[in-house]
Structures are given as structure tokens and as C-alpha cells.
Protein backbone atom coordinates (compact mmCIF):
# COMPACT_ATOMS: atom_id res chain seq x y z
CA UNK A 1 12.83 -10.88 5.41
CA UNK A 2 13.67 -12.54 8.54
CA UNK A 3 15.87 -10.81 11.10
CA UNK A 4 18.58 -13.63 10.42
CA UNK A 5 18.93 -11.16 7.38
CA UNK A 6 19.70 -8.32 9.01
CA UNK A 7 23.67 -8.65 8.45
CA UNK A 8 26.36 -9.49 6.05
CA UNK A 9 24.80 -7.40 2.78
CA UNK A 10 21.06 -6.85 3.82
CA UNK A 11 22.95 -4.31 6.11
CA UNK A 12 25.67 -2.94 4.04
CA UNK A 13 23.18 -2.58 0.81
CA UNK A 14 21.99 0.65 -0.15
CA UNK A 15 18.78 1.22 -2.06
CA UNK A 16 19.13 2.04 -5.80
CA UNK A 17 16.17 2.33 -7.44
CA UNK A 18 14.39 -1.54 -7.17
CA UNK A 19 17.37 -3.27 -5.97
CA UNK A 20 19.87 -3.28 -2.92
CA UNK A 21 23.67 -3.00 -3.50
CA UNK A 22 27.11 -2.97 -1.67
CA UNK A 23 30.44 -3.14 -2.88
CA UNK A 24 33.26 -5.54 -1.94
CA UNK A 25 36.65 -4.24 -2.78
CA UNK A 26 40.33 -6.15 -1.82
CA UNK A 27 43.72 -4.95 -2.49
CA UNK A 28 47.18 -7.12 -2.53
CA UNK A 29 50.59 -5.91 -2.54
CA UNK A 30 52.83 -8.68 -3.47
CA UNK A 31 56.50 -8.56 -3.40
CA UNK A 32 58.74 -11.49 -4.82
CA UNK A 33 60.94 -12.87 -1.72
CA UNK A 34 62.69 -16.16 -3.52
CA UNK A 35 63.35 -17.88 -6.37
CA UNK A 36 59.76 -18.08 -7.07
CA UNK A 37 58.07 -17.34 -3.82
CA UNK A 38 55.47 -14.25 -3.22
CA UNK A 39 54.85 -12.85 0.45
CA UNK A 40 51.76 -10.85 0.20
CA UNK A 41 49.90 -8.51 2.77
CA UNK A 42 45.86 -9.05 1.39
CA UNK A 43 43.34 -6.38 2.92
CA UNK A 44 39.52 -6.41 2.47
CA UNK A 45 38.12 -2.10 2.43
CA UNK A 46 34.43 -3.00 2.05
CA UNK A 47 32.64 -4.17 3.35
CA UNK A 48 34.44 -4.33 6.49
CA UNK A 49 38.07 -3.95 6.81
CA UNK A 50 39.95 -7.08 7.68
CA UNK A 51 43.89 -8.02 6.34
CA UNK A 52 46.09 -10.90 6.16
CA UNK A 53 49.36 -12.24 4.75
CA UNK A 54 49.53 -15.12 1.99
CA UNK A 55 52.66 -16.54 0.69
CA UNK A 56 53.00 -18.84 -2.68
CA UNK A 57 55.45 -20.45 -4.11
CA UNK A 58 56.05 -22.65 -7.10
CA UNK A 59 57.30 -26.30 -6.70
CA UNK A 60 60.53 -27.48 -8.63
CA UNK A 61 58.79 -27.88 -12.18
CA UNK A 62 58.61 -23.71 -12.30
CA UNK A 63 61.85 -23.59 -10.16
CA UNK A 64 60.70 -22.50 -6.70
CA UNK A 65 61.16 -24.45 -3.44
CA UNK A 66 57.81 -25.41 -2.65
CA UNK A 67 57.32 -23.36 0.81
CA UNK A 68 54.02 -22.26 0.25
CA UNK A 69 51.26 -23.34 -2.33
CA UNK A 70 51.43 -22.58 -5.64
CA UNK A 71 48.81 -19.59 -7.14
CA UNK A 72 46.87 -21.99 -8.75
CA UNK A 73 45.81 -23.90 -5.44
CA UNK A 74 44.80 -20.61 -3.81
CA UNK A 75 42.42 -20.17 -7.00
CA UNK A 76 41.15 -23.36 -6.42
CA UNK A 77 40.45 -23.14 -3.45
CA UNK A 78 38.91 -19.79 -3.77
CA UNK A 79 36.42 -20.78 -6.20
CA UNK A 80 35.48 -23.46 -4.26
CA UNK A 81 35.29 -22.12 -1.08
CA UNK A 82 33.25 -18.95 -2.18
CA UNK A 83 30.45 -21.45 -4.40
CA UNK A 84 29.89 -23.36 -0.96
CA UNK A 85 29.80 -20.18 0.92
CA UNK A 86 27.22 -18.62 -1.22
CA UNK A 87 25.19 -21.85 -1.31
CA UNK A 88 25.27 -21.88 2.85
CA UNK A 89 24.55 -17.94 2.73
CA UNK A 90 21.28 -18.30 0.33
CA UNK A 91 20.09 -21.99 2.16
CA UNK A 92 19.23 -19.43 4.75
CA UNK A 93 17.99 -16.47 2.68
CA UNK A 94 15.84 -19.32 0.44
CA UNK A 95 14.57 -21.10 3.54
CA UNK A 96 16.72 -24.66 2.61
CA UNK A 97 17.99 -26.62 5.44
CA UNK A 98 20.77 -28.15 4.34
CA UNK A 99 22.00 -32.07 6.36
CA UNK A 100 25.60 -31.49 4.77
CA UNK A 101 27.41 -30.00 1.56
CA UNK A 102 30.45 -30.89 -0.44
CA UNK A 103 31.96 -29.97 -3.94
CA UNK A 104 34.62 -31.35 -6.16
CA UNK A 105 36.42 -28.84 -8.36
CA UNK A 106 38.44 -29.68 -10.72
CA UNK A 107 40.16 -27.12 -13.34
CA UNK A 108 42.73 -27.68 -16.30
CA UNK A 109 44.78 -25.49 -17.81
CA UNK A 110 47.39 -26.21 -20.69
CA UNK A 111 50.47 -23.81 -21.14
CA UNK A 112 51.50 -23.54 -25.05
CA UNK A 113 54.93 -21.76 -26.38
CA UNK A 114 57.22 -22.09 -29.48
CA UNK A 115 61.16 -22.31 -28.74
CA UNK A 116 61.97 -19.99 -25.92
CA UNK A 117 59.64 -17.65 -26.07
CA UNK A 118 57.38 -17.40 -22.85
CA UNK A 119 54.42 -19.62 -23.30
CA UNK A 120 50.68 -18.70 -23.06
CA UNK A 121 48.43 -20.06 -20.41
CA UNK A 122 44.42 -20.86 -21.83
CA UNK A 123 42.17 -22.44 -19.72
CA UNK A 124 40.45 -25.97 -20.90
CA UNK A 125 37.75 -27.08 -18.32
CA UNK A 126 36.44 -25.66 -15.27
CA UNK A 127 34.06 -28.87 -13.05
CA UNK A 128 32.49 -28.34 -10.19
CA UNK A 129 30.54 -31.50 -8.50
CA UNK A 130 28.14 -30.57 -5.68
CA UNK A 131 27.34 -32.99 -3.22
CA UNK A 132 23.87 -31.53 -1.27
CA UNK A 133 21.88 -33.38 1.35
CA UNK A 134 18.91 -31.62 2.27
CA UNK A 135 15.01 -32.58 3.04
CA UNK A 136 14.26 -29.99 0.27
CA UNK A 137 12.72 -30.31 -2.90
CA UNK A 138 14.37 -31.14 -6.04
CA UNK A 139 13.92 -27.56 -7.03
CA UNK A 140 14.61 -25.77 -4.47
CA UNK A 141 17.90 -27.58 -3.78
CA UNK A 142 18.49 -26.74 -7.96
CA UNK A 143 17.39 -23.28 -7.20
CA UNK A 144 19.57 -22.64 -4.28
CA UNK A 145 22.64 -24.10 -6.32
CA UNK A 146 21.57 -21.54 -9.23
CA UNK A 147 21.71 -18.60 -6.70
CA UNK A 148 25.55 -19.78 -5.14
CA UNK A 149 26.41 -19.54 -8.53
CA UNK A 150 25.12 -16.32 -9.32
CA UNK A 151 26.64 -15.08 -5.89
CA UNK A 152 29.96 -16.26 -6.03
CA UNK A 153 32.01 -13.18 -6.96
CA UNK A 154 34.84 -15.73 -8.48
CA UNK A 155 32.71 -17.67 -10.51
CA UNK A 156 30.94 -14.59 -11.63
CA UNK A 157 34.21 -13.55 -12.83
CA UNK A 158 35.47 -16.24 -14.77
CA UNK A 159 32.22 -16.60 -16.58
CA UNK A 160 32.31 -12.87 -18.21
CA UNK A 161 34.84 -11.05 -19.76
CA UNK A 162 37.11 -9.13 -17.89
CA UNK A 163 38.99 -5.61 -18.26
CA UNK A 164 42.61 -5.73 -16.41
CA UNK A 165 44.36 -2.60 -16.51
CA UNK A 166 48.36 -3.25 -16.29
CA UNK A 167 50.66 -0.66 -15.70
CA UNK A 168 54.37 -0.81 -14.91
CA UNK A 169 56.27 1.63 -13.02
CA UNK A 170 59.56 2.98 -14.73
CA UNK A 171 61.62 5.52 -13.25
CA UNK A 172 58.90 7.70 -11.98
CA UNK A 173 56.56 6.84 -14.28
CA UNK A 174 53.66 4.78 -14.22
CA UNK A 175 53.45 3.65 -17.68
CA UNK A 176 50.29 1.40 -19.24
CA UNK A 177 50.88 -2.17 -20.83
CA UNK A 178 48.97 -2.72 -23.92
């Protein structure tokens, strides 16, 4: 392992048994401040500690005002920005020089409901198109594609199922929601 290595996880890892592992762990408070907008302080505790302040809104067809991008763009753009960042992160570790890189993404979603009950949300496609330039090999440039995948934390957790625990303060409780 070159010294190029030597930050970013290689030096945050801890040995466990064959493999190296580190944690990465956010936290968002989010208040509503609008019809529909959301002012939120975001912080990053590990690996490093870093913070910074988001706002969303909705546009008229949820009834907000449009001040700020919607939730959806920020996932968007957070799956797409995190693929591409893994697949510049690994072109190093994997030893692929990369002339340029560029994706596409492209997710649908369809909201269902009956009368005026709330709808549902379900997701119908998720497309990602990656654009790679590179001097490499056809397999190493599928390779290194295989490994952003497999390192992009947001990807990685819209391919498995996921656990959220809900709870809702009443009073002075902090109650769970089934």
C-alpha cells in the first residue's frame, strides 16, 4: 500500500481480525421554518467532525415556496456525488488513472393514495449511467466501477433492507412508532 493511502480510512481503520474498519456516523436536527421549508444544522462525529446547515423546501405542487431544493434533489445528488467519489477514491487505491468521469442518475418514484388519506411513496427505478475515460483495461475500469459501488455508503443503503427506528416525543415521553 502506497503512502497515498495513508489517509482518509487506511488511517482511521482499526484492525479486526482480517479486515480494517472505521465508522462514519452523521446526525441532523431539522426543524420546520415555513410552509414546507426545513432549516437543518448537519454534523459529521466520525470520522472527523465537520457541520453545516441545509435548507429544503418543496415547490408549489406540495405547497412550499420553492426557497431551497426539494429533499429529493439532495438525495439525488447524494447518491450521485458519493458513487463518483468512491470511484475517484478506489482509481487511486486500484492503480486506474482516470482522463475524466461523469454519471447520469436518474430515479422515479410514484406516490399512490385512495381519497384523502395520505398517500404512500414506492420507489420504481433507480439508473445510474457512468461515463469513464481512462487508458485502463476493460476490466479494470469494470472493476473499479464494481468497488464505487460497493463503497458508496448511499447506494449500499438503498440496495439492502433497512431498520428505522421512529419515535415521537409526547409530553415527556419519548414514545416508539410502530
Amino acid at each position: 500500500m502506497g503512502d497515498e493511502l495513508q489517509d482518509g480510512p487506511d488511517k482511521a481503520a482499526v484492525q479486526v481480525g482480517d479486515e480494517k474498519r472505521f465508522g462514519i456516523v452523521f446526525e441532523c436536527d431539522a426543524a420546520a421554518a415555513g410552509k414546507m421549508r426545513t432549516d437543518m444544522h448537519v454534523r459529521v462525529l466520525e470520522p472527523e467532525q465537520e457541520t453545516w446547515e441545509f435548507a429544503t423546501d418543496e415547490g408549489p405542487f406540495q405547497g412550499g415556496d420553492g426557497t431551497a431544493p426539494p429533499p429529493l434533489a439532495f438525495f439525488m445528488a447524494g447518491l450521485a456525488s458519493c458513487l463518483i467519489t468512491q470511484i475517484r477514491n478506489f482509481s487511486r487505491r486500484l492503480r486506474v488513472d482516470l482522463d475524466s468521469l461523469s454519471l447520469h442518475t436518474r430515479c422515479e418514484w410514484e406516490g399512490r393514495m385512495k381519497g384523502r388519506e395520505p398517500y404512500r411513496s414506492a420507489p420504481v427505478s433507480f439508473e445510474i449511467d457512468i461515463d469513464i475515460s481512462s487508458p485502463a483495461a476493460r476490466d479494470e475500469i469494470l472493476q473499479l466501477v464494481r468497488a464505487g459501488i460497493g463503497g458508496c455508503f448511499i447506494e449500499q443503503t438503498i440496495m439492502r433492507e433497512n431498520t428505522i427506528r421512529h419515535r415521537v416525543k409526547l409530553g415527556e415521553d419519548w414514545v416508539e412508532v410502530a
